[in-house]
C-alpha atoms as a PDB file:
ATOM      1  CA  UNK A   1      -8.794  -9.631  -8.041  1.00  0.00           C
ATOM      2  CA  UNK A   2      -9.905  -7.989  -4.588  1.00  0.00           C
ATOM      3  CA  UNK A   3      -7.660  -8.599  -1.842  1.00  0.00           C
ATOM      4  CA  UNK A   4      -7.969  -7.181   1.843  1.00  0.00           C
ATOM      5  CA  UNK A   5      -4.166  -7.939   3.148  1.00  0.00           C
ATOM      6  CA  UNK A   6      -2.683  -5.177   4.932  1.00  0.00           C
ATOM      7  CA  UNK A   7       0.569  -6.701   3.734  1.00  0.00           C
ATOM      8  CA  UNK A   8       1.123  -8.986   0.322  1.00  0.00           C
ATOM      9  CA  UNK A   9       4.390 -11.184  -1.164  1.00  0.00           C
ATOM     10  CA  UNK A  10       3.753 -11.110  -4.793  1.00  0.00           C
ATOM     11  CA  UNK A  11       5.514 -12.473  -7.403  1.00  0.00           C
ATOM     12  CA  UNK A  12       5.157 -11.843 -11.632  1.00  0.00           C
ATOM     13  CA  UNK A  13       6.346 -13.425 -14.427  1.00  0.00           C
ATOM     14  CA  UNK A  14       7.783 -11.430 -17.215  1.00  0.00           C
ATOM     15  CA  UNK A  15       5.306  -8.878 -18.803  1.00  0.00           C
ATOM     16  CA  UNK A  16       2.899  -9.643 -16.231  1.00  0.00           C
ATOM     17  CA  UNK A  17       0.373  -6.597 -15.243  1.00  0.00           C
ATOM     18  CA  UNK A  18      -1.955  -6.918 -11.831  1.00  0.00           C
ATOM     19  CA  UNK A  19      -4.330  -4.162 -11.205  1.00  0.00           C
ATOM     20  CA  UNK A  20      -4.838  -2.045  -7.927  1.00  0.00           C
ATOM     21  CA  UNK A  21      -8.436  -0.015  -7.478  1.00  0.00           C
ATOM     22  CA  UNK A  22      -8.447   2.814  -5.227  1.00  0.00           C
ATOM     23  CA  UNK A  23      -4.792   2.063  -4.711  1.00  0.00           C
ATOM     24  CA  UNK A  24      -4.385   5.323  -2.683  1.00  0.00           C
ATOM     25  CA  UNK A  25      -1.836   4.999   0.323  1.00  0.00           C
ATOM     26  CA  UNK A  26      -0.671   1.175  -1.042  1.00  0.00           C
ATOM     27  CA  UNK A  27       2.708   1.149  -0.700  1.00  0.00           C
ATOM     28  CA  UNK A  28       4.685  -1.356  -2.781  1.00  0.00           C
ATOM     29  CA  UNK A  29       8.247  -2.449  -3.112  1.00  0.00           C
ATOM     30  CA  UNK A  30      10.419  -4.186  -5.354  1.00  0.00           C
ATOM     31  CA  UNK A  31      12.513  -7.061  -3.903  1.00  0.00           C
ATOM     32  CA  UNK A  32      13.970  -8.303  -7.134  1.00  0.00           C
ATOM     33  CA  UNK A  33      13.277  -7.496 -11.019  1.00  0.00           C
ATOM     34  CA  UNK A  34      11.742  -4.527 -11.624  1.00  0.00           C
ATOM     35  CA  UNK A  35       8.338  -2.580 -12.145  1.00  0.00           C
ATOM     36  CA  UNK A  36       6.653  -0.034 -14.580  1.00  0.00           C
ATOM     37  CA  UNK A  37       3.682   1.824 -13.278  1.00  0.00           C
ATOM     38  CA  UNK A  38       0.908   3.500 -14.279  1.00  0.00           C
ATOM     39  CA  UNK A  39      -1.753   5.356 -12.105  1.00  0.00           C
ATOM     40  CA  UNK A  40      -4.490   6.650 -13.459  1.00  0.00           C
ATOM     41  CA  UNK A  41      -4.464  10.752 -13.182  1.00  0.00           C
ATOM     42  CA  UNK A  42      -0.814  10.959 -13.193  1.00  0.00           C
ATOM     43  CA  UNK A  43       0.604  11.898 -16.432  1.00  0.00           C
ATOM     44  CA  UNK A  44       4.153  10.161 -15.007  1.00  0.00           C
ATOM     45  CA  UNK A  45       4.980   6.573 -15.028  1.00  0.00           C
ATOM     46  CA  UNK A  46       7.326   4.825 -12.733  1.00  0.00           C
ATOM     47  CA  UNK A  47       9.871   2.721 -13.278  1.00  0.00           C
ATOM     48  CA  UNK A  48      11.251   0.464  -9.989  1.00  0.00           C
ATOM     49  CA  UNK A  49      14.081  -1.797 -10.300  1.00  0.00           C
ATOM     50  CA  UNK A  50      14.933  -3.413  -7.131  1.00  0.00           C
ATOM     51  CA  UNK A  51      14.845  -1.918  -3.750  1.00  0.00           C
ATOM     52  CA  UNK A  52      12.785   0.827  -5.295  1.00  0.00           C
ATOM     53  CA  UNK A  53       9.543   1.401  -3.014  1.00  0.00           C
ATOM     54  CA  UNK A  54       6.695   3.998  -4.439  1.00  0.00           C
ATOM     55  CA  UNK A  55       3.338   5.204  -2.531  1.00  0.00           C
ATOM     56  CA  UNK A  56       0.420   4.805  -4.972  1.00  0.00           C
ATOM     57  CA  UNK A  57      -1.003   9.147  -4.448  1.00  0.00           C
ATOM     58  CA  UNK A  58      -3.913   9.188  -6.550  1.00  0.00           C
ATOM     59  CA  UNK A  59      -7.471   6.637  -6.209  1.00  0.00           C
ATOM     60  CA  UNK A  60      -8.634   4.785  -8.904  1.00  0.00           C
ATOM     61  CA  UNK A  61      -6.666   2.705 -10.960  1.00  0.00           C
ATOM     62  CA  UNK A  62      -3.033   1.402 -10.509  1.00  0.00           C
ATOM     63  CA  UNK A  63      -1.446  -0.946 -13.247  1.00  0.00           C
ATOM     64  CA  UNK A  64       1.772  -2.488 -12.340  1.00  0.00           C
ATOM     65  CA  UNK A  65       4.023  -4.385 -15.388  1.00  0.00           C
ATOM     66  CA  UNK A  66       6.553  -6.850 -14.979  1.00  0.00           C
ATOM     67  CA  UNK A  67       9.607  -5.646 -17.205  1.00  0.00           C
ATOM     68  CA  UNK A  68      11.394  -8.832 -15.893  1.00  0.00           C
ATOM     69  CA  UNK A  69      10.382 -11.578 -12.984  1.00  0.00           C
ATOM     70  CA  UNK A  70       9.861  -9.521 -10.033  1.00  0.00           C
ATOM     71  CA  UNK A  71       9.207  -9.819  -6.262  1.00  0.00           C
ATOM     72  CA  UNK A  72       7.334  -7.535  -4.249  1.00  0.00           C
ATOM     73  CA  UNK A  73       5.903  -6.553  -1.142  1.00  0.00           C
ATOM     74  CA  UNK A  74       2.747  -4.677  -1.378  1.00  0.00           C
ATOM     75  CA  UNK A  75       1.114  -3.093   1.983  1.00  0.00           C
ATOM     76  CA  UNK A  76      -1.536  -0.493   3.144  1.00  0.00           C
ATOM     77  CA  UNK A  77      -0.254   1.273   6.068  1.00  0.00           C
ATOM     78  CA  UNK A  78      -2.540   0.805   9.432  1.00  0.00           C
ATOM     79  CA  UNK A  79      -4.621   4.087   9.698  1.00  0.00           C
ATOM     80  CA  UNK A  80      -4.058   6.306  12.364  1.00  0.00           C
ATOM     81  CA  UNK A  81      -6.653   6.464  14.952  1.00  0.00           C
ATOM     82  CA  UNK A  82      -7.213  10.458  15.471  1.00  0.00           C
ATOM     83  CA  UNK A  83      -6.238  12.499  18.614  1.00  0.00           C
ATOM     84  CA  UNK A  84      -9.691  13.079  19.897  1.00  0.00           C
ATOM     85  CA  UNK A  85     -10.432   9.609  19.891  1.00  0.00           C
ATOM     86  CA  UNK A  86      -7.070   8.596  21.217  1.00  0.00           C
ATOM     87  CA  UNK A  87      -7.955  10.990  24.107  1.00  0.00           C
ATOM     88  CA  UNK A  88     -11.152   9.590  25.430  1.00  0.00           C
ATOM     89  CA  UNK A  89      -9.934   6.176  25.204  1.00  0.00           C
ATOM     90  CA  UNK A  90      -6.972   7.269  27.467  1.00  0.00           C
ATOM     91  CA  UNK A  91     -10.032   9.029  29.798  1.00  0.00           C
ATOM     92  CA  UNK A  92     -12.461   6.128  29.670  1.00  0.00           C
ATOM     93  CA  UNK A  93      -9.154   3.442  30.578  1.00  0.00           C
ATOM     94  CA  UNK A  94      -8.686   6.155  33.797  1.00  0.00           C
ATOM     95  CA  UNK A  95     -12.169   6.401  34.434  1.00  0.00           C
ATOM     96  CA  UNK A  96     -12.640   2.756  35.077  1.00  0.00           C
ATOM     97  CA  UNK A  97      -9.497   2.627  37.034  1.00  0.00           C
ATOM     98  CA  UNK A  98     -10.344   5.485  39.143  1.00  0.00           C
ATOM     99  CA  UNK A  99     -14.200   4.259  39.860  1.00  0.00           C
ATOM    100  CA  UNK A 100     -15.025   2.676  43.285  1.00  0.00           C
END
């Protein structure tokens, strides 16, 4: 499944897994139940009983199992717009005040 949500309710039966590609900077949390987690690269696993949040690090592949009926929220955090183009923004607003 490809979703583009910057923010996601989920909920999974027991022993259910969903998938996450390039998972990199998806945050998820658990509201109720709890999660085991694999990414792909990382030789850890995560476990995340309720109220535990993790920040998916690596790209590629992200497999989260249901080790009981859980509840989540899954979200991608809005990226930052950089400085420089912050800046001329900021000048170009000014500009078009300031002209006559």
């Amino acid at each position: 499944m490809s979703l583009k949500l910057e923010r996601a309710g989920l909920v999974l039966r027991f022993d259910e897994v969903i998938r996450f590609e390039n998972a990199a900077g998806t945050r998820l949390r658990v509201l109720n139940g709890s999660v085991w987690i694999t990414q792909e690269g990382d030789l850890n696993d995560y476990y995340l009983p309720a109220s535990g949040t993790l920040t998916f690090e690596r790209p590629g592949l992200a497999l989260v199992h249901a080790q009981e009926p859980a509840e989540l929220i899954v979200w991608r955090p809005v990226p930052r717009i950089p400085l420089a183009a912050r800046v001329a923004r900021g000048l170009a607003r000014v500009s078009r005040v300031l002209a006559p």
